[in-house]
Protein backbone atom coordinates (compact mmCIF):
# COMPACT_ATOMS: atom_id res chain seq x y z
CA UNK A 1 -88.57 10.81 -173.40
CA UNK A 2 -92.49 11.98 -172.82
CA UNK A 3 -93.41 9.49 -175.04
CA UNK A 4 -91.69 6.44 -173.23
CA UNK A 5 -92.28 7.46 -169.92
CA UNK A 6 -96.11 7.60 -171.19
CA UNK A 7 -96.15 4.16 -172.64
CA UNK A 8 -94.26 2.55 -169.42
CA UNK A 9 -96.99 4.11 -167.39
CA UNK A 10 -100.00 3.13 -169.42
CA UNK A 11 -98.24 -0.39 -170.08
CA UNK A 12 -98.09 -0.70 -166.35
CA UNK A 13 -102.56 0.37 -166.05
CA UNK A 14 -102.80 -2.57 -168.68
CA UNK A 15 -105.50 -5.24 -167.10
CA UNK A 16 -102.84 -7.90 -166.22
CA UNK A 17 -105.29 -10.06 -163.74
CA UNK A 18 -109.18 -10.51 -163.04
CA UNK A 19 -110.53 -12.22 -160.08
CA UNK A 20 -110.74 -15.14 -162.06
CA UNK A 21 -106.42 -15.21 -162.88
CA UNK A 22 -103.93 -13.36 -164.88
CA UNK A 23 -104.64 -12.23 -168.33
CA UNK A 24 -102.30 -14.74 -170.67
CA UNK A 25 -100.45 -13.94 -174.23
CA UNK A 26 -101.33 -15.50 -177.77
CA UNK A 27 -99.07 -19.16 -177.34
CA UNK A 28 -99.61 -19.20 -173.48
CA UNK A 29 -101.42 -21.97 -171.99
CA UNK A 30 -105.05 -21.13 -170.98
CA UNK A 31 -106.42 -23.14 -167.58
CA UNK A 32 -109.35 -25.21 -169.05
CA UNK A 33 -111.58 -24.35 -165.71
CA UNK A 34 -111.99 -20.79 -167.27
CA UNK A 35 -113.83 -19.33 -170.05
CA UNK A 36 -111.20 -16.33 -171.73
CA UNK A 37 -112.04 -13.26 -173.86
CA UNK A 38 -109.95 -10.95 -175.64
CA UNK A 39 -108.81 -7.97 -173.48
CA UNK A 40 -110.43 -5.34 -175.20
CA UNK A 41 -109.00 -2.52 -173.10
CA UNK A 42 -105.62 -4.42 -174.24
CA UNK A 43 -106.16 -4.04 -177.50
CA UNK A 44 -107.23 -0.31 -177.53
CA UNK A 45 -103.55 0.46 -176.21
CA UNK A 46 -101.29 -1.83 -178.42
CA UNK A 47 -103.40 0.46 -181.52
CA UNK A 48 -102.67 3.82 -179.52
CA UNK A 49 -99.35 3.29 -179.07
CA UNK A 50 -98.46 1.06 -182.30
CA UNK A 51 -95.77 3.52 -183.11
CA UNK A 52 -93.92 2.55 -179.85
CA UNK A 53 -93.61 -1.26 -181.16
CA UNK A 54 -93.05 -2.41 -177.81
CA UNK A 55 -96.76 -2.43 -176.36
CA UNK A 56 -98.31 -4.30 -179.14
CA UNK A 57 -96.10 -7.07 -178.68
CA UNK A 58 -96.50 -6.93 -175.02
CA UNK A 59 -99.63 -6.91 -175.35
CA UNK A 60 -100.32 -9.70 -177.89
CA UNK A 61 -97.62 -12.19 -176.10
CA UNK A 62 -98.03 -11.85 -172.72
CA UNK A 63 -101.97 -9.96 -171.86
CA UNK A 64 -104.45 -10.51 -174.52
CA UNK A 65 -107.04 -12.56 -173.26
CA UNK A 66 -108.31 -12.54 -169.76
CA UNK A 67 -110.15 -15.44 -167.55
CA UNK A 68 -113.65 -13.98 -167.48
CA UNK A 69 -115.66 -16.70 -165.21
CA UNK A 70 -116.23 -20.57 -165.13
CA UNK A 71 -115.78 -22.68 -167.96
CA UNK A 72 -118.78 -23.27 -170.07
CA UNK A 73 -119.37 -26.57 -170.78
């Protein structure tokens, strides 16, 4: 029960949005206007709480990379 009540809570603090938009999953659909990076904060919790299942694949399909400024052209 510790355990899941942990992950909610820490699934919850994951970086969902930056000023630039929300953070979108592997097969979502990026906005062109922005440049996007890999969530590395993201990542550090689907590995912490692999054993949980259910973070990673939050993680990977619906916050992995995040809008980090303008597109570079």
């Amino acid at each position: 029960m510790r355990k899941s009540l942990l992950a909610l809570v820490l699934l919850a603090g994951c970086a969902s949005d930056t000023k630039y938009g929300e953070c979108v999953g592997l097969g979502d659909w990026q906005n062109p206007k922005f440049s996007y990076d890999v969530s590395t904060r993201n990542i550090i919790l689907g590995i912490i709480f692999i054993e949980t299942i259910v973070v990673p694949v939050v993680v990977v399909t619906g916050k992995l990379f995040c809008p980090v400024g303008p597109a570079r052209i």
